[in-house]
C-alpha atoms as a PDB file:
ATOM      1  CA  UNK A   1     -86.274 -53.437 -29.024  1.00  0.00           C
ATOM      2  CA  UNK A   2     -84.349 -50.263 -28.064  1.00  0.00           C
ATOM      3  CA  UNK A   3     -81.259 -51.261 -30.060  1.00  0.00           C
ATOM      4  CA  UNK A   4     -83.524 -52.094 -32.976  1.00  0.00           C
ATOM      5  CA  UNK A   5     -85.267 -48.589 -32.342  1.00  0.00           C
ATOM      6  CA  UNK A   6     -81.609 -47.160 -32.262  1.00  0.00           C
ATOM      7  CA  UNK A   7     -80.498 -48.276 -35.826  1.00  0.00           C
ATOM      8  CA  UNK A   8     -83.847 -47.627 -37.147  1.00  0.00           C
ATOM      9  CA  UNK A   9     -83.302 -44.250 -36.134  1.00  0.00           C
ATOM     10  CA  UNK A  10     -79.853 -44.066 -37.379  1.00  0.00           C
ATOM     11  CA  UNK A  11     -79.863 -45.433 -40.457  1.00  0.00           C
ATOM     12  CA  UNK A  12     -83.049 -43.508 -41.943  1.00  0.00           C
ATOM     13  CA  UNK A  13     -82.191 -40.433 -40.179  1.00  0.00           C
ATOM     14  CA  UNK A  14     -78.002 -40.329 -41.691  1.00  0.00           C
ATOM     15  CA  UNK A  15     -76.390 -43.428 -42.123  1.00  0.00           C
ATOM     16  CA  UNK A  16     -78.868 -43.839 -44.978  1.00  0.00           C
ATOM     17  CA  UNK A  17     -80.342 -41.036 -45.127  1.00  0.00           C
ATOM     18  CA  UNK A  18     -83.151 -41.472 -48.349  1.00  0.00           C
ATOM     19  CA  UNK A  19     -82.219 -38.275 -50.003  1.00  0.00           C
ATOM     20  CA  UNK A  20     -78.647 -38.062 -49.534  1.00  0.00           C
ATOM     21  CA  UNK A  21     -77.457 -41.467 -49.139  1.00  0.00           C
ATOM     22  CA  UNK A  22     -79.545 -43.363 -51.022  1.00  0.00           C
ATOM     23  CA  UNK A  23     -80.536 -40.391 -53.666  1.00  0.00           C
ATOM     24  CA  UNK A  24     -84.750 -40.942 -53.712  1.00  0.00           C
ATOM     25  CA  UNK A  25     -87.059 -38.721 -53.869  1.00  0.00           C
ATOM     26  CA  UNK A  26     -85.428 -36.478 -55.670  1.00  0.00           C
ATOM     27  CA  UNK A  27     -88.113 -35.380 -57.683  1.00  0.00           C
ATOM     28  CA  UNK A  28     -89.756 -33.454 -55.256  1.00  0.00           C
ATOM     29  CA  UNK A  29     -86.631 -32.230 -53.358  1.00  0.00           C
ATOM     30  CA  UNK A  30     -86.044 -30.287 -56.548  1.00  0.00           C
ATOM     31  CA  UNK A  31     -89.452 -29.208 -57.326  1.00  0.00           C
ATOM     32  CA  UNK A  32     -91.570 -27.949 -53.264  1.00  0.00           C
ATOM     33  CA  UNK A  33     -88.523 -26.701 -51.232  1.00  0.00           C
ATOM     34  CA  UNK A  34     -88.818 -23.357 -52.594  1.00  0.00           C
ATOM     35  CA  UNK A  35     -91.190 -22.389 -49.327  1.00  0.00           C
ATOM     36  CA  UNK A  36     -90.409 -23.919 -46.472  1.00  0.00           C
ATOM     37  CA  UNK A  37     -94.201 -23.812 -45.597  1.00  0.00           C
ATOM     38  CA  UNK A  38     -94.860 -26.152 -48.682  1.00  0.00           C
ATOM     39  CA  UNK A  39     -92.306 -27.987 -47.841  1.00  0.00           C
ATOM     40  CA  UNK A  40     -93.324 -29.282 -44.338  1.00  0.00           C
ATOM     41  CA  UNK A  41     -96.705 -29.705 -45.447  1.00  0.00           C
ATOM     42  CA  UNK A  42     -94.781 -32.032 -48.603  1.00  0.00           C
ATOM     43  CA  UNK A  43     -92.937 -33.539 -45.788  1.00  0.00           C
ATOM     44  CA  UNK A  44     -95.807 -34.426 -43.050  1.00  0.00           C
ATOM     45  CA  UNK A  45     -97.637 -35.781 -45.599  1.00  0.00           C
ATOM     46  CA  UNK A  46     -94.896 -38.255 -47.194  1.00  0.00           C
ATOM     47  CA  UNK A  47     -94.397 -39.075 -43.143  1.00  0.00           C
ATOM     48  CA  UNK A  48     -97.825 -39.901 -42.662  1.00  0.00           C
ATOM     49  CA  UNK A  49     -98.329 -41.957 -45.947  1.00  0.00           C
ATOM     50  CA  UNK A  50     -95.022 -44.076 -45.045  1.00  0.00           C
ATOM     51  CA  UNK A  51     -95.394 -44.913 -41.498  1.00  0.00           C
ATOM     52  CA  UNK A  52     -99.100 -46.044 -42.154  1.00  0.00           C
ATOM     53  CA  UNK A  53     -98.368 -47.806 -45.063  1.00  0.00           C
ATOM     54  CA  UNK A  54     -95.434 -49.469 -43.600  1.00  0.00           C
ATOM     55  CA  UNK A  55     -97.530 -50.704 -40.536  1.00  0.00           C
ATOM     56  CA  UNK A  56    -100.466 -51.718 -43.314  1.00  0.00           C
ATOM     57  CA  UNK A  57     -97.790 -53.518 -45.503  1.00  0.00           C
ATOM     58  CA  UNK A  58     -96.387 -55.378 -42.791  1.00  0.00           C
ATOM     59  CA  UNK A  59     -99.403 -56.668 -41.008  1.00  0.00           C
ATOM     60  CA  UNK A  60    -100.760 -58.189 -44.160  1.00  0.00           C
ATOM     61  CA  UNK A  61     -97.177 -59.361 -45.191  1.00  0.00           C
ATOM     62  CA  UNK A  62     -98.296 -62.859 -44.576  1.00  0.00           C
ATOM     63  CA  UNK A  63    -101.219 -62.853 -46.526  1.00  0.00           C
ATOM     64  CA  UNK A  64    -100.374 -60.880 -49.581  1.00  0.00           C
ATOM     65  CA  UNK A  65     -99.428 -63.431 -52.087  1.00  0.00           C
ATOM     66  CA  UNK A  66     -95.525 -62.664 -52.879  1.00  0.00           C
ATOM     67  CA  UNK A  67     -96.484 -62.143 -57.253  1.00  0.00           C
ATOM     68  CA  UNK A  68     -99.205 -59.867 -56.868  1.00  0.00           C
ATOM     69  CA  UNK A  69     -97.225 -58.289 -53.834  1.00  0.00           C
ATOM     70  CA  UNK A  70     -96.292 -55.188 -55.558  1.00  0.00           C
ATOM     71  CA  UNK A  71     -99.581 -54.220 -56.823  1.00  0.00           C
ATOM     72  CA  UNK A  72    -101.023 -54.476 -53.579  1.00  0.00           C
ATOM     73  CA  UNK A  73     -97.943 -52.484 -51.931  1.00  0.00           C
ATOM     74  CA  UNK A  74     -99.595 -49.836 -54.103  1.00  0.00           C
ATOM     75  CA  UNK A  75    -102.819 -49.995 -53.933  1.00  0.00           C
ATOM     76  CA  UNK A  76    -102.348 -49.506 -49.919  1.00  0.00           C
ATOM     77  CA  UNK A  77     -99.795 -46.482 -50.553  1.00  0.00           C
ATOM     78  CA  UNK A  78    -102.159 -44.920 -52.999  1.00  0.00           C
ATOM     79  CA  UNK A  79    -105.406 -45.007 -50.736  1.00  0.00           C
ATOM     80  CA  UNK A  80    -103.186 -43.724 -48.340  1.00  0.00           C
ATOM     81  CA  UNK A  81    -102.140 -40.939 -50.343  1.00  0.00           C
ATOM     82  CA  UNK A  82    -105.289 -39.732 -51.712  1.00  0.00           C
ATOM     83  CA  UNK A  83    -107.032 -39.322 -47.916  1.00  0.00           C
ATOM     84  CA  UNK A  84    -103.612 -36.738 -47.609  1.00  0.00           C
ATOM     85  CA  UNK A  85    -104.349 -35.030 -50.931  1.00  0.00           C
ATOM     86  CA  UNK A  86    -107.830 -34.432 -49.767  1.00  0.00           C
ATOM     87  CA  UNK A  87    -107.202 -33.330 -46.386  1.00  0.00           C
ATOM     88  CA  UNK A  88    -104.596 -31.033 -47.674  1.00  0.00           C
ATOM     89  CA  UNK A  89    -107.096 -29.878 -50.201  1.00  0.00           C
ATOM     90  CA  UNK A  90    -109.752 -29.253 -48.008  1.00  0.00           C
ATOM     91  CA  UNK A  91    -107.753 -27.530 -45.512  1.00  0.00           C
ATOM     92  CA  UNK A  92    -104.898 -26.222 -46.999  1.00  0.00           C
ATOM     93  CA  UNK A  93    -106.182 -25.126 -50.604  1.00  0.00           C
ATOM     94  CA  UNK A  94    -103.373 -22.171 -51.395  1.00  0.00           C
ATOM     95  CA  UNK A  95    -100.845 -25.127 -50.570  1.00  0.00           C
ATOM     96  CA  UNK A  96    -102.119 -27.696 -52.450  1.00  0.00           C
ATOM     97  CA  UNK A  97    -102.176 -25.401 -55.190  1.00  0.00           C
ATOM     98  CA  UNK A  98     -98.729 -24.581 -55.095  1.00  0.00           C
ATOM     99  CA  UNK A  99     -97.709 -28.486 -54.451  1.00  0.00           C
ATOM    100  CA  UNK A 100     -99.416 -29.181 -57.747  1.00  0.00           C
ATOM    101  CA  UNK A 101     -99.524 -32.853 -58.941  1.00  0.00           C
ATOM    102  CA  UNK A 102     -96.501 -33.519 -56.525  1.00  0.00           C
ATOM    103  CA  UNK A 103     -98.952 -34.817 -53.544  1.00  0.00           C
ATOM    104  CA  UNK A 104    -100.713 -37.203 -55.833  1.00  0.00           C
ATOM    105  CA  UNK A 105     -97.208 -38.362 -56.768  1.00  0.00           C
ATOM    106  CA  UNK A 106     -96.284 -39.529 -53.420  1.00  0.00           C
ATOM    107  CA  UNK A 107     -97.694 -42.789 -54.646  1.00  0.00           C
ATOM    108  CA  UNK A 108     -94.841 -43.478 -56.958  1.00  0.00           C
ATOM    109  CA  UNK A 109     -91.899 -42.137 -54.239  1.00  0.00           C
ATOM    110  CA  UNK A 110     -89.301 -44.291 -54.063  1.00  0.00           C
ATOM    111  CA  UNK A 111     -89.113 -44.164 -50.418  1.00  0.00           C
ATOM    112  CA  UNK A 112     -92.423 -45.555 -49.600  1.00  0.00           C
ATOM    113  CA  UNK A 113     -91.982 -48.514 -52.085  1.00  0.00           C
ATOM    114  CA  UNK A 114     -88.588 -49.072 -50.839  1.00  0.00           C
ATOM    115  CA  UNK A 115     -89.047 -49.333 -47.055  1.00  0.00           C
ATOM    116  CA  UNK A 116     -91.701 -51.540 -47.910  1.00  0.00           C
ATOM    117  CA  UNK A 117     -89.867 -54.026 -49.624  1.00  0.00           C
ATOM    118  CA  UNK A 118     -86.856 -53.872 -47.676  1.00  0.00           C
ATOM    119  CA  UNK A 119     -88.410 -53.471 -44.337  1.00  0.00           C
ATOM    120  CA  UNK A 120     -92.112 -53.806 -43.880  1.00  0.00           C
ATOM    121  CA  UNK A 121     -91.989 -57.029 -46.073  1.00  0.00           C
ATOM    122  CA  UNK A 122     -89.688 -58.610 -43.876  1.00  0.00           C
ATOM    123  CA  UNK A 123     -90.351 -57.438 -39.835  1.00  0.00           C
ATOM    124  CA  UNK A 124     -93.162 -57.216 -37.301  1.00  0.00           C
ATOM    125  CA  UNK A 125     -96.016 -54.175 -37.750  1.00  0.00           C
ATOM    126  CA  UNK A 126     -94.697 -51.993 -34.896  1.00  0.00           C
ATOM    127  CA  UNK A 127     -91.127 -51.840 -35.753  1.00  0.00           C
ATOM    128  CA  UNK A 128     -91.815 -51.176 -39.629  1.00  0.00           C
ATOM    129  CA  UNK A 129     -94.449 -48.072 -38.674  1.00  0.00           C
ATOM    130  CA  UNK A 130     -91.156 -46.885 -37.128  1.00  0.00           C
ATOM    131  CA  UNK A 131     -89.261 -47.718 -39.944  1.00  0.00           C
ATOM    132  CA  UNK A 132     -91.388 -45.606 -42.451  1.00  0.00           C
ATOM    133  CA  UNK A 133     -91.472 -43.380 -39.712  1.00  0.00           C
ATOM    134  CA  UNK A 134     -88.080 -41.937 -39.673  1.00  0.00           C
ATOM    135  CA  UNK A 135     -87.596 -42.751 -43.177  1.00  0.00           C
ATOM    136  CA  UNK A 136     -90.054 -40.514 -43.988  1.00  0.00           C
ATOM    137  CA  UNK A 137     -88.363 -37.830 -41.212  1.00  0.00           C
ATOM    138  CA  UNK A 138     -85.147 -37.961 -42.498  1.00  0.00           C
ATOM    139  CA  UNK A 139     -86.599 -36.910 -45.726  1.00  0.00           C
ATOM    140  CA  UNK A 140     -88.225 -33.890 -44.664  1.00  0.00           C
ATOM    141  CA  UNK A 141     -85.475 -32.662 -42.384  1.00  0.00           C
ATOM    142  CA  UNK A 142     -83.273 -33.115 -45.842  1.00  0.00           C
ATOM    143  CA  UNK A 143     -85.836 -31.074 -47.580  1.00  0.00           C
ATOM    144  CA  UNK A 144     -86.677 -28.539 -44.709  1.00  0.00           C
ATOM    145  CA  UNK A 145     -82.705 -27.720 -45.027  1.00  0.00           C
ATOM    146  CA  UNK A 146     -83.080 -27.330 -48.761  1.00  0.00           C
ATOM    147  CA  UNK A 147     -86.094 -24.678 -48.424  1.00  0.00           C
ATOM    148  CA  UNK A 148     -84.824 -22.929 -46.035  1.00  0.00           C
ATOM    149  CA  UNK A 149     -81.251 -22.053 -47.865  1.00  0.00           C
ATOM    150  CA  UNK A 150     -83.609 -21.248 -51.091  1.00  0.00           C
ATOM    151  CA  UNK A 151     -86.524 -19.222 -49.477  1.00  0.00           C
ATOM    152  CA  UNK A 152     -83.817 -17.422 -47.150  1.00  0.00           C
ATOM    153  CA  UNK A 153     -81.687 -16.597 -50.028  1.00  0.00           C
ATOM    154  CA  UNK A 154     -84.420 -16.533 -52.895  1.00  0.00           C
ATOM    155  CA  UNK A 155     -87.034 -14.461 -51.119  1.00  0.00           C
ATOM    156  CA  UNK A 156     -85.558 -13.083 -48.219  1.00  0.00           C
ATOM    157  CA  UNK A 157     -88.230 -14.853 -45.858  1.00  0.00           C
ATOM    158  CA  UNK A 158     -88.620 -17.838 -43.762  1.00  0.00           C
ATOM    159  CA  UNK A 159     -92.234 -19.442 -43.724  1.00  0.00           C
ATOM    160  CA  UNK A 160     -92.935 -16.502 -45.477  1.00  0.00           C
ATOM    161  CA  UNK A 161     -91.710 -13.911 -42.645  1.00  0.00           C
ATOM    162  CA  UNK A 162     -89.371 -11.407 -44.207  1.00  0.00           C
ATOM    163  CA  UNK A 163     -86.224 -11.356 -42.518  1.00  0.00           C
ATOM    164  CA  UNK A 164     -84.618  -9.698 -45.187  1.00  0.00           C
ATOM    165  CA  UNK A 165     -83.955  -6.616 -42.562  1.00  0.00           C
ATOM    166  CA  UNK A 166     -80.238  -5.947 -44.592  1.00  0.00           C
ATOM    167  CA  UNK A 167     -81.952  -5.280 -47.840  1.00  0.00           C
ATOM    168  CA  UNK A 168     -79.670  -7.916 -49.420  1.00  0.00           C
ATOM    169  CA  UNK A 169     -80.163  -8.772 -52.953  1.00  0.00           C
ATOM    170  CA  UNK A 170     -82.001 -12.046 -53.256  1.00  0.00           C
ATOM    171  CA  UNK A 171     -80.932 -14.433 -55.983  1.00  0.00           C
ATOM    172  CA  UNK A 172     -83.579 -15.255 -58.298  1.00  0.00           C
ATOM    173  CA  UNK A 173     -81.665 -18.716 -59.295  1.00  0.00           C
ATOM    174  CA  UNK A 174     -82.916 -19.695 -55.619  1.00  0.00           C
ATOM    175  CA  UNK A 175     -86.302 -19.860 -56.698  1.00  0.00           C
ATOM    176  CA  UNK A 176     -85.603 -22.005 -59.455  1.00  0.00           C
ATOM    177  CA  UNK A 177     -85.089 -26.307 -59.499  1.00  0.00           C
ATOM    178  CA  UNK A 178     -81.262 -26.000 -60.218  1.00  0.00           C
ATOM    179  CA  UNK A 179     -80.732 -24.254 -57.308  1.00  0.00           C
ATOM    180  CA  UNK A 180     -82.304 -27.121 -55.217  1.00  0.00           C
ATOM    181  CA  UNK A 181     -79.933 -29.879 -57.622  1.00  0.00           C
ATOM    182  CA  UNK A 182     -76.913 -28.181 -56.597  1.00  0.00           C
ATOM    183  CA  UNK A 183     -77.865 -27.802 -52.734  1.00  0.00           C
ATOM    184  CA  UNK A 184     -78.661 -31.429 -52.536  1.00  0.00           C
ATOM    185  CA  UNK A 185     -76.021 -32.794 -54.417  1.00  0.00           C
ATOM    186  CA  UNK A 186     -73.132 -30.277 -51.651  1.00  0.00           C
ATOM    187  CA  UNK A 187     -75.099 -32.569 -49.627  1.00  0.00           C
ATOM    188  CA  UNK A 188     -74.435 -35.684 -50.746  1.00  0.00           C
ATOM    189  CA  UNK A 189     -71.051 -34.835 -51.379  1.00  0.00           C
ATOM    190  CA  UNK A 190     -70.635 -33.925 -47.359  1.00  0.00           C
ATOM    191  CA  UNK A 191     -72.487 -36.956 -46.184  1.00  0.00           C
ATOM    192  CA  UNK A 192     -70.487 -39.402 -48.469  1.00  0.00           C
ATOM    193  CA  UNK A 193     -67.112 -37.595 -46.870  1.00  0.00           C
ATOM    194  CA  UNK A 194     -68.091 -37.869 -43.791  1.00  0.00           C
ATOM    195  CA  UNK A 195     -69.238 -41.462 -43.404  1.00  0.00           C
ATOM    196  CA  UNK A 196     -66.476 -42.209 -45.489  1.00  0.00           C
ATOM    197  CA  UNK A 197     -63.933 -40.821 -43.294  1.00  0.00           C
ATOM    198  CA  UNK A 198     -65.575 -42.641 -40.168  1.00  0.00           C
ATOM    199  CA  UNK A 199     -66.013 -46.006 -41.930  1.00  0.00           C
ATOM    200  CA  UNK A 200     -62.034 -45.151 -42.543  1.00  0.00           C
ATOM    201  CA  UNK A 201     -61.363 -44.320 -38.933  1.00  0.00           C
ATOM    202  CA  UNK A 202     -62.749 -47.644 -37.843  1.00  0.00           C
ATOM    203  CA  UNK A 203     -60.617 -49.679 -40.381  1.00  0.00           C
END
């Protein structure tokens, strides 16, 4: 179990990383990591809704007929998402705002839908929460860097703090989606070079 938990951890958290190895999510890696506070909320949520409906998917896996399977996959994920778009709502109104329709689109993520067909589908309940788990972490820790490069450098704050105490000029391209498409894809670019070179090292 602790080897399993190992390369669970590993492979959602770099080797394949959802964002930068696998390229999901993108959508809203361009659109809520202009505030890191939107951001985290963004990225709690899309952790909560993929570890639960990971564990959901997998403990019904034997009783969800395999040609409806998909439909059911998102019926779970959506019921899932809409108790986070209310408690967000309810508690974090100025935030959900801001998030716009991008909470209600958790439903159609990539992520989720792929973690449960290539994971929850296939293994027990307790290792595929885990799974969506630190899929769902790796995620957020990709888009946590992404927000804070763009609110540092956009707004001259950091969860809204201004730490601007230099009076630098802040770039107003940093509050803008191409600024978050050409963070993430220096990203990719470093991840894919650095695996690369390892998987090279071993050979």
């Amino acid at each position: 179990m602790t080897e399993a938990l190992k390369t669970v951890i590993y492979r959602n958290l770099w080797k394949e990383n959802q964002v930068v190895r696998q390229i999901l999510g993108i959508c809203s890696s361009l659109a809520v990591t202009n505030l890191m506070k939107n951001t985290l909320v963004m990225g709690i949520g899309l952790i909560f809704v993929t570890a639960l409906s990971s564990l959901t998917i997998s403990a019904l896996r034997n009783y969800i007929p395999h040609r409806i399977r998909m439909i059911v996959h998102t019926l779970i994920i959506a019921a899932y998402v809409i108790f986070v778009d209310i408690f967000i709502k309810a508690n974090f109104p100025d935030i959900s705002k801001a998030l716009g329709p991008y909470v209600g689109l958790i439903i159609t993520n990539c992520i989720i839908m792929g973690r449960a067909e290539a994971f929850a589908q296939k293994n027990p309940p307790f290792i595929s929460m885990l799974d969506g788990f630190f899929a769902g972490v790796g995620y957020a820790i990709v888009l946590m860097a992404v927000a804070f490069i763009r609110e540092l450098l956009g707004f001259g704050t950091i969860f809204g703090i201004n730490v601007n105490f230099v009076g630098f000029e802040t770039w107003t391209i940093m509050v803008m989606p191409p600024a978050a498409f050409f963070i993430i894809g220096v990203m990719i670019w470093i991840a894919a070079n650095r695996i690369n070179a390892r998987e090279s090292k071993k050979a």
